[in-house]
PDB file of N, CA and C in Angstrom:
ATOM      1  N   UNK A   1     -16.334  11.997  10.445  1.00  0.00           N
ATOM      2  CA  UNK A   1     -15.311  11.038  10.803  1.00  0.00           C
ATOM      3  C   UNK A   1     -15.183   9.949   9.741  1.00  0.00           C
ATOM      4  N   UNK A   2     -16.218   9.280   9.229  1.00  0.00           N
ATOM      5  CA  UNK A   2     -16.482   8.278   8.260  1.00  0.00           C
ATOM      6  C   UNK A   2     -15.804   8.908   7.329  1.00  0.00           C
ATOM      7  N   UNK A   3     -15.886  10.157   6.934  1.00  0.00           N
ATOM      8  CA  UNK A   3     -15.695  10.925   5.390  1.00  0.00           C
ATOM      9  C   UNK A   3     -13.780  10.855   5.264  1.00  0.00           C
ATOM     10  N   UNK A   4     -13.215  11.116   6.295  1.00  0.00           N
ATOM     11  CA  UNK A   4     -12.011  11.198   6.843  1.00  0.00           C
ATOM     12  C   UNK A   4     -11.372  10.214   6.723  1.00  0.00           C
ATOM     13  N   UNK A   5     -11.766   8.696   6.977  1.00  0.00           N
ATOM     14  CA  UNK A   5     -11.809   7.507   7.061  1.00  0.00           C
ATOM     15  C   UNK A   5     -11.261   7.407   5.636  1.00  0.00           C
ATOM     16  N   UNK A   6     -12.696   7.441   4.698  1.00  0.00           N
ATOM     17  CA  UNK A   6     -12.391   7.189   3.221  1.00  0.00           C
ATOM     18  C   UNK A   6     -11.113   7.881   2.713  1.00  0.00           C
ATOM     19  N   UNK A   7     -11.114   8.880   3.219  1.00  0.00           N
ATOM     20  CA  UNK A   7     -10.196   9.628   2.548  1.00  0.00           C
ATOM     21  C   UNK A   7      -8.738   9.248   2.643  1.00  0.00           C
ATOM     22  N   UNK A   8      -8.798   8.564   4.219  1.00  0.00           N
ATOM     23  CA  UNK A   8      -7.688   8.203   4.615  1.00  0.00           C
ATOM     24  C   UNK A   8      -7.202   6.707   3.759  1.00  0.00           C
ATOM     25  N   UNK A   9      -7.924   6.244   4.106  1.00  0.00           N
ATOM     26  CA  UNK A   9      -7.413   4.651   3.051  1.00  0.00           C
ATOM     27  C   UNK A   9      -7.579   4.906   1.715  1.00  0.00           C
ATOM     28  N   UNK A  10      -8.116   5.801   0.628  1.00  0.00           N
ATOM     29  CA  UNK A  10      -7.947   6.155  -0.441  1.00  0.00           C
ATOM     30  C   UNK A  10      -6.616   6.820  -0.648  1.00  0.00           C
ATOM     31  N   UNK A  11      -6.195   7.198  -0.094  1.00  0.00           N
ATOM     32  CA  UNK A  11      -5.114   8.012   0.288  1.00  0.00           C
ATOM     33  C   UNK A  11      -3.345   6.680   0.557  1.00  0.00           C
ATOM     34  N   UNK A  12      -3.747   5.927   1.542  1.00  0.00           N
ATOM     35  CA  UNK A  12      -3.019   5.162   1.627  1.00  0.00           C
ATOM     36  C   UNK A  12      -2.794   3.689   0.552  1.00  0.00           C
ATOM     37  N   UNK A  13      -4.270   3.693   0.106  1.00  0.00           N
ATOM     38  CA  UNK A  13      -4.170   2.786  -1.129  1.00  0.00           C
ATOM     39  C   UNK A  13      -3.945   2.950  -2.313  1.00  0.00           C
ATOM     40  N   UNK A  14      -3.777   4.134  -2.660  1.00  0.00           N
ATOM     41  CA  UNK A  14      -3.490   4.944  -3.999  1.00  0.00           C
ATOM     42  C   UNK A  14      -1.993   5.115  -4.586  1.00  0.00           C
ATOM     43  N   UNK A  15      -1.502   5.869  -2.918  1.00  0.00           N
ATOM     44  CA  UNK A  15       0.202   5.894  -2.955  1.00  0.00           C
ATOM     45  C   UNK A  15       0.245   4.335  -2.582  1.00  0.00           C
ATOM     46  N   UNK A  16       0.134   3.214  -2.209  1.00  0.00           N
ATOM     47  CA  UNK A  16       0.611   2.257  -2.063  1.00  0.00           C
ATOM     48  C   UNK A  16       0.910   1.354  -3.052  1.00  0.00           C
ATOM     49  N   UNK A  17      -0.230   1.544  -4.311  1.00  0.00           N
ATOM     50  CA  UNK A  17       0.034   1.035  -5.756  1.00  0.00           C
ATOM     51  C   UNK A  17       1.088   1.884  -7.060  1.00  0.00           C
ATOM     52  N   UNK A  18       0.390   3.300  -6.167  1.00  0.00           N
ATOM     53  CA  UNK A  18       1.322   3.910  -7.205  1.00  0.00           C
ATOM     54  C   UNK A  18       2.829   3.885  -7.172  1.00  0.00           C
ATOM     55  N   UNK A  19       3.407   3.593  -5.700  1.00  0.00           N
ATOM     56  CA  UNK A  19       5.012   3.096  -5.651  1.00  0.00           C
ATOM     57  C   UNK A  19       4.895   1.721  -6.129  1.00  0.00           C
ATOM     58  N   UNK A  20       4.166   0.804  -6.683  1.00  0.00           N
ATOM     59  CA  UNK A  20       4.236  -0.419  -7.343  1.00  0.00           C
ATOM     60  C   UNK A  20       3.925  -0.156  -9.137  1.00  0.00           C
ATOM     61  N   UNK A  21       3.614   0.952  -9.376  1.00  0.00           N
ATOM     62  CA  UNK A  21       3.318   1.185 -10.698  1.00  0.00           C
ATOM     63  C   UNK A  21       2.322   0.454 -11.388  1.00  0.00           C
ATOM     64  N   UNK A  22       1.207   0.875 -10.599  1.00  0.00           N
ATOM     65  CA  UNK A  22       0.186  -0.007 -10.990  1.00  0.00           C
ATOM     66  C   UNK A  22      -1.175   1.178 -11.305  1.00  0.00           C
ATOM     67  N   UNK A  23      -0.811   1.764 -12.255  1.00  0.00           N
ATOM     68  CA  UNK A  23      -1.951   3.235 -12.210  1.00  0.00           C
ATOM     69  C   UNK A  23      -3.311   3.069 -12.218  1.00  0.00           C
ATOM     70  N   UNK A  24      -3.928   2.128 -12.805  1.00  0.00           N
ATOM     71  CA  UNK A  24      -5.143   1.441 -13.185  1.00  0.00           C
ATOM     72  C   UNK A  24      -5.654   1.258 -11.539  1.00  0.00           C
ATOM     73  N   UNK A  25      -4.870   0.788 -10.695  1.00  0.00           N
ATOM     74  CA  UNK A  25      -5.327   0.881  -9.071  1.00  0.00           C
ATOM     75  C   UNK A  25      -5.396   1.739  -8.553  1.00  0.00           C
ATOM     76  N   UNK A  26      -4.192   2.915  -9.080  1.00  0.00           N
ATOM     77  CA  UNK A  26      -3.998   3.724  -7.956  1.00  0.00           C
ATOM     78  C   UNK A  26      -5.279   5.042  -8.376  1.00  0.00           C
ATOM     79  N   UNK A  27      -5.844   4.901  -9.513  1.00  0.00           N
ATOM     80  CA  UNK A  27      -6.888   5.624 -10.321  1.00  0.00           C
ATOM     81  C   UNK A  27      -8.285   4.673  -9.612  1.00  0.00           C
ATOM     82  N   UNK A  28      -8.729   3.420  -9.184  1.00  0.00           N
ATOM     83  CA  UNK A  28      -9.303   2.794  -8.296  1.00  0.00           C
ATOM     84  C   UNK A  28      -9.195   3.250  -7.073  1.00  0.00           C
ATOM     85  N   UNK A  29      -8.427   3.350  -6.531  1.00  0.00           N
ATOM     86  CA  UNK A  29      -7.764   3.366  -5.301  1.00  0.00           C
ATOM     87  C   UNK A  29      -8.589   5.384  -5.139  1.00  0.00           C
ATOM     88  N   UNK A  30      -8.533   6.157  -5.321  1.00  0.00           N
ATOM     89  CA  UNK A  30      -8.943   7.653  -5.851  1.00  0.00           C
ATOM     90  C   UNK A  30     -10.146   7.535  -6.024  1.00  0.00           C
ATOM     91  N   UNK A  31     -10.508   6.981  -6.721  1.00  0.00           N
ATOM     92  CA  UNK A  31     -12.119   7.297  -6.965  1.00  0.00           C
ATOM     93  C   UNK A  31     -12.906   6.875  -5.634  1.00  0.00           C
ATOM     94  N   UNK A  32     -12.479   6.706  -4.333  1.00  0.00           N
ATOM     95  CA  UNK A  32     -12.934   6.386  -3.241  1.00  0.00           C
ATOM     96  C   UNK A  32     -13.589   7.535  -2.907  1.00  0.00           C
ATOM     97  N   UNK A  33     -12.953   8.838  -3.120  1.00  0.00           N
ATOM     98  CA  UNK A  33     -13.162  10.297  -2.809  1.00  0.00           C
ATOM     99  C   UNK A  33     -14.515  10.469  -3.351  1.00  0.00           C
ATOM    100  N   UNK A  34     -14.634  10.827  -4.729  1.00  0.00           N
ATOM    101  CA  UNK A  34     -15.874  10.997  -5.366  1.00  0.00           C
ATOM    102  C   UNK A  34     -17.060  10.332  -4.663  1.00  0.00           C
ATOM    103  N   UNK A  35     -16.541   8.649  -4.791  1.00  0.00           N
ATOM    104  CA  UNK A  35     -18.160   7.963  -4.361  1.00  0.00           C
ATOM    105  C   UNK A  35     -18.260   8.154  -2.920  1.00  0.00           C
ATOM    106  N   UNK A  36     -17.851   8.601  -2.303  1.00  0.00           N
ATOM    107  CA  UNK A  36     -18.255   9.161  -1.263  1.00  0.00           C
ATOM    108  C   UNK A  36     -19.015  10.215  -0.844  1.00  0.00           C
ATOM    109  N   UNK A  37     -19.266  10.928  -1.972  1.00  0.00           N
ATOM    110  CA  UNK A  37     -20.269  11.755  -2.191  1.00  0.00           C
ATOM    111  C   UNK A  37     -21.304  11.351  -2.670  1.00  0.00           C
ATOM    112  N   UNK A  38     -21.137  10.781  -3.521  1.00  0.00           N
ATOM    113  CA  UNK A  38     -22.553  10.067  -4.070  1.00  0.00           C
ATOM    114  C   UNK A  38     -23.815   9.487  -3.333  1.00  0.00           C
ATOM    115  N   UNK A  39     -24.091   9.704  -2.738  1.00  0.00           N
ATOM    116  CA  UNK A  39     -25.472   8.645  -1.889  1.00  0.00           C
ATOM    117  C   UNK A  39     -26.435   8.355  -2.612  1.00  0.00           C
ATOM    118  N   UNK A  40     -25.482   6.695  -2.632  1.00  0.00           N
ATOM    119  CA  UNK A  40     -26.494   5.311  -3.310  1.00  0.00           C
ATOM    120  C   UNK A  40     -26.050   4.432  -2.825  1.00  0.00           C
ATOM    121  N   UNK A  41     -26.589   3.275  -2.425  1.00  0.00           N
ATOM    122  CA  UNK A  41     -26.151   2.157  -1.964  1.00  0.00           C
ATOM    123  C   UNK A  41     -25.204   1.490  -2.753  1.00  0.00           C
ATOM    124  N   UNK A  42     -25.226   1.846  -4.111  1.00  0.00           N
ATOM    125  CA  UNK A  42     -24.238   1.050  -4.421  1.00  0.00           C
ATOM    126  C   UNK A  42     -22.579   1.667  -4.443  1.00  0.00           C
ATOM    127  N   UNK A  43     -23.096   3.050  -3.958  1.00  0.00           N
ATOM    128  CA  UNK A  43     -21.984   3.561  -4.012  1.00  0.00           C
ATOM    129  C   UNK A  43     -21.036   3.260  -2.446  1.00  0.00           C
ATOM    130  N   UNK A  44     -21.774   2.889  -1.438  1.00  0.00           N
ATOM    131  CA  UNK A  44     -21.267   2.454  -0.133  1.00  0.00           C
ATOM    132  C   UNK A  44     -20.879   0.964  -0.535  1.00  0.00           C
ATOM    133  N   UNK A  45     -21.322   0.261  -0.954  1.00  0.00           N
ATOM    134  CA  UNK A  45     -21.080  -1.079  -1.507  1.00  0.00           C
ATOM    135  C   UNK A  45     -19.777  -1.065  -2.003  1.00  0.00           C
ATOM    136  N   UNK A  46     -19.500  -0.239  -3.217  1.00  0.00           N
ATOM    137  CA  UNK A  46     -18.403  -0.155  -3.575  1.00  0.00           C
ATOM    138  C   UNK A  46     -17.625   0.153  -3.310  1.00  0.00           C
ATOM    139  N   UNK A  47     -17.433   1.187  -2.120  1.00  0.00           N
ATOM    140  CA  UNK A  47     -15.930   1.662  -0.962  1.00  0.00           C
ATOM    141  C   UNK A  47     -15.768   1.021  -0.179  1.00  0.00           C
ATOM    142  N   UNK A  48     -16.550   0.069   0.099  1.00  0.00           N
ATOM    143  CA  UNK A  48     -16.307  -0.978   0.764  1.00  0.00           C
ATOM    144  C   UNK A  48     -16.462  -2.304   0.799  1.00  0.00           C
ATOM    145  N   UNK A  49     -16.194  -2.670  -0.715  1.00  0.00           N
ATOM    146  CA  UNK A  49     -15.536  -3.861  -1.339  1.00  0.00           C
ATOM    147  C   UNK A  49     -14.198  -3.241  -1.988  1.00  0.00           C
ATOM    148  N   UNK A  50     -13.792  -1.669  -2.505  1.00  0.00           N
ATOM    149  CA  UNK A  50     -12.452  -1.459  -2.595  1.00  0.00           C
ATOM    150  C   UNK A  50     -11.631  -1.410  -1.078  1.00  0.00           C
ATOM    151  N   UNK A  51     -12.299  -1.097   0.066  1.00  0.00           N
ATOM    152  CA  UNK A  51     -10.988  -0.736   1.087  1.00  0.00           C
ATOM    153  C   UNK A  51     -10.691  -2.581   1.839  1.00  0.00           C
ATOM    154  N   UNK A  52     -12.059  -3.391   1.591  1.00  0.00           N
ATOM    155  CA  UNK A  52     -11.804  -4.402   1.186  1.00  0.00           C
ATOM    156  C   UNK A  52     -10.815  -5.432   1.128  1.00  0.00           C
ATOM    157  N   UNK A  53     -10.359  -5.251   0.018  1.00  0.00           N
ATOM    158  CA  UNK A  53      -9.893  -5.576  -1.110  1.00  0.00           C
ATOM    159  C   UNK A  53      -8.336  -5.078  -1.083  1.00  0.00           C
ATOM    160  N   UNK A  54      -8.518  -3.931  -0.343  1.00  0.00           N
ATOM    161  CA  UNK A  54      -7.187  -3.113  -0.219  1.00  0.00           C
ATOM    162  C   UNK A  54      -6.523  -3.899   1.098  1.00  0.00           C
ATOM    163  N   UNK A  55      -7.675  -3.620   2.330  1.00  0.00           N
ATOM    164  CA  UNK A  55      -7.074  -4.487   2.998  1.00  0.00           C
ATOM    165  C   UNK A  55      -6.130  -5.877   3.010  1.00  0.00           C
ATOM    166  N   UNK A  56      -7.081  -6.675   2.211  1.00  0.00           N
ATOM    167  CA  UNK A  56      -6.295  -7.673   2.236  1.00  0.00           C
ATOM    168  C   UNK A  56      -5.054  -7.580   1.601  1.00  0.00           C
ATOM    169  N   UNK A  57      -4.899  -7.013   0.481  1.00  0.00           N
ATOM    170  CA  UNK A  57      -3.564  -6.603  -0.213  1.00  0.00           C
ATOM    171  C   UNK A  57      -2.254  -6.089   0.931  1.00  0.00           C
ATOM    172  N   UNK A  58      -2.934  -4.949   1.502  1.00  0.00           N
ATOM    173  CA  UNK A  58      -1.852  -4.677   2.820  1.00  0.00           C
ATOM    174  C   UNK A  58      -1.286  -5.990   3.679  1.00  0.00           C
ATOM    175  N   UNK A  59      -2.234  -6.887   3.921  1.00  0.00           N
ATOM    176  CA  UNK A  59      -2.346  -7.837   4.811  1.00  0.00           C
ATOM    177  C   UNK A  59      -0.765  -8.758   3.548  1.00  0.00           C
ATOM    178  N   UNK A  60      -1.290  -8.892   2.243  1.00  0.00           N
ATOM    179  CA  UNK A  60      -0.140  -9.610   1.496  1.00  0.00           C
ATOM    180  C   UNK A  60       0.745  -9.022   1.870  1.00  0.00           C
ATOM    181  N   UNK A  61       1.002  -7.751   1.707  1.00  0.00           N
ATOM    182  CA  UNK A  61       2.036  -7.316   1.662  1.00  0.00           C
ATOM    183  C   UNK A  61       2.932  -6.802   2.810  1.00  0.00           C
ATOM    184  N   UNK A  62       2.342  -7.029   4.151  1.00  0.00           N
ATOM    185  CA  UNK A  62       2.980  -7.122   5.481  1.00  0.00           C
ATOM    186  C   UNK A  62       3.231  -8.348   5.472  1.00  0.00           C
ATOM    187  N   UNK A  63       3.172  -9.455   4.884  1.00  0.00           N
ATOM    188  CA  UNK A  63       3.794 -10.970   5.079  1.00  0.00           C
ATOM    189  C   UNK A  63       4.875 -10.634   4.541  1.00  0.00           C
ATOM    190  N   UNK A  64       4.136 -10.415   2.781  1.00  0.00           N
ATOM    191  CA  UNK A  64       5.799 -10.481   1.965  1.00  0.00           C
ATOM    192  C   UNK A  64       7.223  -9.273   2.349  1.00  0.00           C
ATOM    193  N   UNK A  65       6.828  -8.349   2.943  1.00  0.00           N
ATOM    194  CA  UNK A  65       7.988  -7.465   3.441  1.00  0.00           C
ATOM    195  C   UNK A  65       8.691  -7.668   4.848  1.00  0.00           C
ATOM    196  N   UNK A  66       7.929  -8.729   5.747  1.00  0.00           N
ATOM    197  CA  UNK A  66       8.192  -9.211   7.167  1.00  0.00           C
ATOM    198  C   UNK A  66       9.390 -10.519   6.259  1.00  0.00           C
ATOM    199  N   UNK A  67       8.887 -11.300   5.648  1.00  0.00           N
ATOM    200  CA  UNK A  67       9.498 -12.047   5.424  1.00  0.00           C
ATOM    201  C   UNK A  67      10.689 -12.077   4.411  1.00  0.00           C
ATOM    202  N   UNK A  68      10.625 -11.042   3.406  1.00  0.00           N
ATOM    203  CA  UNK A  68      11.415 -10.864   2.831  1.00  0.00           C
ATOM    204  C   UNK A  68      13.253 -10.270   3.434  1.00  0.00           C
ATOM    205  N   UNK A  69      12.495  -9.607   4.786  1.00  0.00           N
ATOM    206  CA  UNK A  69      13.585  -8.918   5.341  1.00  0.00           C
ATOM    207  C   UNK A  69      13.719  -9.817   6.417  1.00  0.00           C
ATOM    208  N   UNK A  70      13.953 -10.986   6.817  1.00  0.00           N
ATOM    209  CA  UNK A  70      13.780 -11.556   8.016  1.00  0.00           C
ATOM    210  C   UNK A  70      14.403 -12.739   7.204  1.00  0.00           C
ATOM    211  N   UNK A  71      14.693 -12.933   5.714  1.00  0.00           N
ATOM    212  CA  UNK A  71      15.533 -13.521   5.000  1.00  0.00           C
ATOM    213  C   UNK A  71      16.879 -13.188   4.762  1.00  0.00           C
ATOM    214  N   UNK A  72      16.707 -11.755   4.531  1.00  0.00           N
ATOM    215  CA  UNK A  72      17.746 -10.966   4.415  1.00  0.00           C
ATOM    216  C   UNK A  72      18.655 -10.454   5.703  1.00  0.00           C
ATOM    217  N   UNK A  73      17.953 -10.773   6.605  1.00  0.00           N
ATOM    218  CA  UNK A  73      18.313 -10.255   7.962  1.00  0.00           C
ATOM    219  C   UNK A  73      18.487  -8.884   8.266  1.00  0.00           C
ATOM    220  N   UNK A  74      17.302  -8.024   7.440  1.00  0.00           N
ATOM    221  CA  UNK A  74      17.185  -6.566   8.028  1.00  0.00           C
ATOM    222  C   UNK A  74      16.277  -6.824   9.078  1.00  0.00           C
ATOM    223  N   UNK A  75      16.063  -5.573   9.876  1.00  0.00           N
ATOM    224  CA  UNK A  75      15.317  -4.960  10.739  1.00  0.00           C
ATOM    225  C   UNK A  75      13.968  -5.109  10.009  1.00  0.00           C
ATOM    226  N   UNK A  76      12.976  -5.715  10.957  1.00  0.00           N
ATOM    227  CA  UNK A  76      11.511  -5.676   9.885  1.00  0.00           C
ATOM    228  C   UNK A  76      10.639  -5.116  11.007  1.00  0.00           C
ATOM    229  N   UNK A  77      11.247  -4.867  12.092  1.00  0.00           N
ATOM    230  CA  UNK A  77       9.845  -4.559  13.578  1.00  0.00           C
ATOM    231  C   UNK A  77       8.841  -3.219  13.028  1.00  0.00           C
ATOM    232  N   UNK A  78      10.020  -1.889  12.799  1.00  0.00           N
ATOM    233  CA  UNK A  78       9.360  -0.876  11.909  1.00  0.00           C
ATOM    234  C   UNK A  78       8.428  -0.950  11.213  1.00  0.00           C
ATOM    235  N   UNK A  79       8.905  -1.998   9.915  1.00  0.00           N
ATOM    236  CA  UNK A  79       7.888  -2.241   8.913  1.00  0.00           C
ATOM    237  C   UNK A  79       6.142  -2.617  10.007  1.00  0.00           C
ATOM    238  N   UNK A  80       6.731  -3.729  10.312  1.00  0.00           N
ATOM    239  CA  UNK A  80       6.021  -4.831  10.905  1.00  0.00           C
ATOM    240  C   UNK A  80       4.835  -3.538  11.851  1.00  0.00           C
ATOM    241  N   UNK A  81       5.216  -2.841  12.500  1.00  0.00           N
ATOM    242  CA  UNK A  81       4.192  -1.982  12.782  1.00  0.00           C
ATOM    243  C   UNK A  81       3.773  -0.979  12.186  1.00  0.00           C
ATOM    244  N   UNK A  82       4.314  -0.656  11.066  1.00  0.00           N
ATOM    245  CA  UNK A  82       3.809   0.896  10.533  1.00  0.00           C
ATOM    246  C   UNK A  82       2.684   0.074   9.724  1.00  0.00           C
ATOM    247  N   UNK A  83       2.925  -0.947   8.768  1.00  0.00           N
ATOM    248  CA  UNK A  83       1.661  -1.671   7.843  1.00  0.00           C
ATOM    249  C   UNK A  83       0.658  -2.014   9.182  1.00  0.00           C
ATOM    250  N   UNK A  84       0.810  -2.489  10.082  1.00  0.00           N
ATOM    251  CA  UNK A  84      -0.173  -2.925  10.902  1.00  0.00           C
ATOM    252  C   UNK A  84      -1.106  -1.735  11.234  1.00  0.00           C
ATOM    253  N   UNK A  85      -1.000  -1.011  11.655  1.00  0.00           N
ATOM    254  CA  UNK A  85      -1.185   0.480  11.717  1.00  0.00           C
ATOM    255  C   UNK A  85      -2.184   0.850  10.615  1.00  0.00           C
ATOM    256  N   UNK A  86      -1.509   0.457   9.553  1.00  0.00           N
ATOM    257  CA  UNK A  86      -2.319   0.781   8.047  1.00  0.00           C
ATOM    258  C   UNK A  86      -3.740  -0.149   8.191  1.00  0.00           C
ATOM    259  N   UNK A  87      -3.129  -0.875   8.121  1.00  0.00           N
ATOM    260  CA  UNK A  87      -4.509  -2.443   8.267  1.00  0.00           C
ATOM    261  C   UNK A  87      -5.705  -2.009   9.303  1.00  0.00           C
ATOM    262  N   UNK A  88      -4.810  -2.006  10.703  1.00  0.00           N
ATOM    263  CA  UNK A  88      -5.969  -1.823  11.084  1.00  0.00           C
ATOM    264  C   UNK A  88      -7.041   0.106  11.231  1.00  0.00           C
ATOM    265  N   UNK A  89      -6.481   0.845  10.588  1.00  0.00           N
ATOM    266  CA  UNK A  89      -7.091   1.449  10.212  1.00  0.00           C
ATOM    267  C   UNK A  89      -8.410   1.852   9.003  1.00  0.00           C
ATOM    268  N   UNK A  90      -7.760   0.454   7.765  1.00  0.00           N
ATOM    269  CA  UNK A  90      -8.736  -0.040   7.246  1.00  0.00           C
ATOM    270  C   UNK A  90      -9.712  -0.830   7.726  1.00  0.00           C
ATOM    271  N   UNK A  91      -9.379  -1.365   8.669  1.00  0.00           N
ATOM    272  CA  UNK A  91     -10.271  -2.577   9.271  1.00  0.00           C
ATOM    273  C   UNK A  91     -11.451  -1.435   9.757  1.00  0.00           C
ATOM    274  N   UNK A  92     -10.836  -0.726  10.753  1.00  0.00           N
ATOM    275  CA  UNK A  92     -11.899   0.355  11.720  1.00  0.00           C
ATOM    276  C   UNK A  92     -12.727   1.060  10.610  1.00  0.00           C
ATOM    277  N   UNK A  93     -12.361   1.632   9.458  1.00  0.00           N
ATOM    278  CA  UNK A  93     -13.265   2.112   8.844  1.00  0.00           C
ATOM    279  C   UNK A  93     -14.492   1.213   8.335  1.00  0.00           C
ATOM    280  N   UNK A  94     -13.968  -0.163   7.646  1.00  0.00           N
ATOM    281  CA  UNK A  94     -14.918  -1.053   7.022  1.00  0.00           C
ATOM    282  C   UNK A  94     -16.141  -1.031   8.325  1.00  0.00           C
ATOM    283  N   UNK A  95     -15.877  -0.987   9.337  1.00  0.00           N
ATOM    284  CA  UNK A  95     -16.518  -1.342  11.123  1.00  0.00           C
ATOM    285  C   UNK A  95     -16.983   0.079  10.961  1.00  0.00           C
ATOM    286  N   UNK A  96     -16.766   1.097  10.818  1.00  0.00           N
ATOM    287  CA  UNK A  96     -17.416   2.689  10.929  1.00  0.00           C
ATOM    288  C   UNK A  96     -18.416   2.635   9.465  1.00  0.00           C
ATOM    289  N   UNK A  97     -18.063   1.935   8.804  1.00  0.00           N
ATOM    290  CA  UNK A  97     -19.250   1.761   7.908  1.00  0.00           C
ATOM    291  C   UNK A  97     -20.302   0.953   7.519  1.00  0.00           C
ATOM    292  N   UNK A  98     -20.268   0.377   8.762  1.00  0.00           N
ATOM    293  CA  UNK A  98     -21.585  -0.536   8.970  1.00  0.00           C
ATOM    294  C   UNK A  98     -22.109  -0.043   9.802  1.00  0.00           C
ATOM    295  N   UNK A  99     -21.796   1.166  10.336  1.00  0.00           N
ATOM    296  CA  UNK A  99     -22.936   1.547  11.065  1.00  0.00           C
ATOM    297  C   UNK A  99     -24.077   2.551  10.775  1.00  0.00           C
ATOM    298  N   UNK A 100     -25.152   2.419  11.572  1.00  0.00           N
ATOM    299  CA  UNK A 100     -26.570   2.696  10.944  1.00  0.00           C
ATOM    300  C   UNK A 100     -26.372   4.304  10.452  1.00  0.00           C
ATOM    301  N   UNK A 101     -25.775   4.919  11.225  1.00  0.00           N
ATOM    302  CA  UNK A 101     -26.029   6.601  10.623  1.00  0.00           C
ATOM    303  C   UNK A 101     -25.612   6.232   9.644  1.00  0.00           C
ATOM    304  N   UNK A 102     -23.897   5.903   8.774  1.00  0.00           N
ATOM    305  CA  UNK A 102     -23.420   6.344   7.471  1.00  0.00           C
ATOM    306  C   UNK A 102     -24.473   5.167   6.578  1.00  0.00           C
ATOM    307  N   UNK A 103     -24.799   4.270   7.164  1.00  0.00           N
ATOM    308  CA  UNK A 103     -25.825   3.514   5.815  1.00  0.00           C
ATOM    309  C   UNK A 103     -27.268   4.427   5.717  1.00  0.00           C
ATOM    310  N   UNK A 104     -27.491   4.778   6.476  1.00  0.00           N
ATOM    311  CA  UNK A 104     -28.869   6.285   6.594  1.00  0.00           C
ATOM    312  C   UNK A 104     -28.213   7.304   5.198  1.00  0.00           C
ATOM    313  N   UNK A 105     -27.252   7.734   5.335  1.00  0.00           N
ATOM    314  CA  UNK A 105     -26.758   8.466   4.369  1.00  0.00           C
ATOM    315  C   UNK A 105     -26.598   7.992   2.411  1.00  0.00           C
ATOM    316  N   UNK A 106     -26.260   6.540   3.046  1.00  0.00           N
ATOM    317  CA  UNK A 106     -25.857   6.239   1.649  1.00  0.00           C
ATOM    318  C   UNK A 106     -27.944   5.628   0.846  1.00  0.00           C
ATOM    319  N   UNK A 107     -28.365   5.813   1.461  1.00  0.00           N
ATOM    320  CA  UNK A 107     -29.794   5.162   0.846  1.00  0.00           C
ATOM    321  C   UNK A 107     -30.684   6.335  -0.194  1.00  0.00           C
TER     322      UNK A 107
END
């Protein structure tokens, strides 16, 4: 389930930079896969200071697209729940990876 997790927000953080053209992230954003294999602590450390990190970015970027369209006077409810959706699916993983089995794994 954990493994699924990663995959999933690597997945959503990868295409999320790469429609911003930001390859250097979206090549960050990917290497979530690999270290997930790896078992080392620092390798759990590091998927989860990137999904992180990602999170909060989603979190920017459900302000700036709520508000951008709520200027413009589009429809933003859509938006407004599909990113939420995203978020807190990052959130649940960062929370599925504090727990004792997947840190058993990463040691």
């Amino acid at each position: 389930m954990w493994l699924f997790l990663i995959m999933l927000c690597s997945m959503f953080l990868s295409l999320h930079f790469f429609r911003m053209g930001l390859l250097l992230l979206t090549l960050i954003s990917l290497s979530l896969i690999p270290l997930s294999f790896i078992r080392k602590k620092w390798s759990l450390i590091t998927i989860k200071l990137i999904i992180l990190l990602g999170t909060l970015d989603w979190i920017r970027t459900l302000f700036r697209i709520i508000k951008d369209r709520m200027h413009e006077g589009r429809p933003w409810l859509i938006a407004f729940i599909i990113l939420s959706i995203v978020i807190l699916i990052h959130i649940s993983t960062l929370l599925v990876l504090r727990k004792r089995a997947v840190k058993e794994k990463f040691i």
